[in-house]
Protein backbone atom coordinates (compact mmCIF):
# COMPACT_ATOMS: atom_id res chain seq x y z
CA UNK A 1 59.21 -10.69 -86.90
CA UNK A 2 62.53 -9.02 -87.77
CA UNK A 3 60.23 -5.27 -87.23
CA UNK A 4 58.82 -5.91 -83.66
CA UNK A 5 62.19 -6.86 -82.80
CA UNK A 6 63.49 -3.43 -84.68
CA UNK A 7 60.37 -1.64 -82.61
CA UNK A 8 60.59 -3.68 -79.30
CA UNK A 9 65.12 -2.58 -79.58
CA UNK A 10 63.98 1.13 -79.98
CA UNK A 11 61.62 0.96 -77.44
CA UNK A 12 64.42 -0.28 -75.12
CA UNK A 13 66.73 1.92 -75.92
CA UNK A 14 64.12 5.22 -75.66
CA UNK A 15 63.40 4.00 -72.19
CA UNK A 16 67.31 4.04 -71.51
CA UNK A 17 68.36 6.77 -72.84
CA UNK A 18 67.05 9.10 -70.45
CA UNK A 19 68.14 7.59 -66.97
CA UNK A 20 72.02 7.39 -68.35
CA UNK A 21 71.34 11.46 -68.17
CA UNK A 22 70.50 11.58 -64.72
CA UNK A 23 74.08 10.84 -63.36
CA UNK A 24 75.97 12.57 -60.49
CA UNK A 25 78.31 15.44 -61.36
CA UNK A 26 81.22 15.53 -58.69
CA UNK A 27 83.78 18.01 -58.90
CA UNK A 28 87.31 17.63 -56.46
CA UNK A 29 88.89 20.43 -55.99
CA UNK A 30 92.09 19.21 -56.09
CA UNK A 31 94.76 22.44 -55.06
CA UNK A 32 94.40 26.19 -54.13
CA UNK A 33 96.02 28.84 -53.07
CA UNK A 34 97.22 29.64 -50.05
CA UNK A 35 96.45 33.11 -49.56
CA UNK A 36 93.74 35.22 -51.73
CA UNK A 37 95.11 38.39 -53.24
CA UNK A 38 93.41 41.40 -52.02
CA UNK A 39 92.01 43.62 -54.51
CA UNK A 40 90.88 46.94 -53.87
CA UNK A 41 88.31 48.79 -55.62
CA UNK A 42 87.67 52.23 -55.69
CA UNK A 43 84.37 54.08 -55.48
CA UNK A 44 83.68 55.42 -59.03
CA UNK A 45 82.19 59.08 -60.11
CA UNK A 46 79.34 58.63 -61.50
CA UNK A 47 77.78 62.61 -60.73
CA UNK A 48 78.60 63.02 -64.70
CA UNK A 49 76.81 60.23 -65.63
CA UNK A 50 72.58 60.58 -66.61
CA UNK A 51 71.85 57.79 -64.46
CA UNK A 52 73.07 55.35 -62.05
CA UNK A 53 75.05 52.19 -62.80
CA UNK A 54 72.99 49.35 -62.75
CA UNK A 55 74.97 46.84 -60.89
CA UNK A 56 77.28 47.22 -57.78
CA UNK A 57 80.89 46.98 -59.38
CA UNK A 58 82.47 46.09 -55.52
CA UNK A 59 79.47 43.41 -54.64
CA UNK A 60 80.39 41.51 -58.12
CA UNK A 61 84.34 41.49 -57.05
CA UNK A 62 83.15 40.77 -53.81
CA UNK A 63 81.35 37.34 -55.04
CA UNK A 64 83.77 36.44 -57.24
C-alpha cells in the first residue's frame, strides 16, 4: 500500500512540476532618465584592413 501511495505522490508531483514553470515574467520599469546622452561615433578606416568588418559598429550603438 505504502508504494502506490509513494508512486501515485510522484506521479502528482511530475504532473505539477511543469505548469509551476509556465508563470508570467513581468518586469516594471520603475525610473529613467530624463534625457539620453548622445554618443557619437565615428566612421572607422578600414582601407588597411584585408577585409571588411563584419558587423556595423554605429547600427549596434544605435540599438543599444
Amino acid at each position: 500500500m505504502r508504494i502506490r501511495l509513494k508512486y501515485l505522490f510522484f506521479i502528482l508531483v511530475s504532473i505539477a512540476m511543469p505548469v509551476a514553470g509556465f508563470g508570467a515574467l513581468i518586469i516594471e520599469i520603475t525610473e529613467g532618465v530624463e534625457g539620453a546622452l548622445p554618443v557619437a561615433v565615428v566612421p572607422f578606416d578600414t582601407s588597411e584592413l584585408s577585409s571588411e568588418i563584419p558587423v556595423d559598429v554605429g547600427e549596434i550603438i544605435t540599438n543599444d
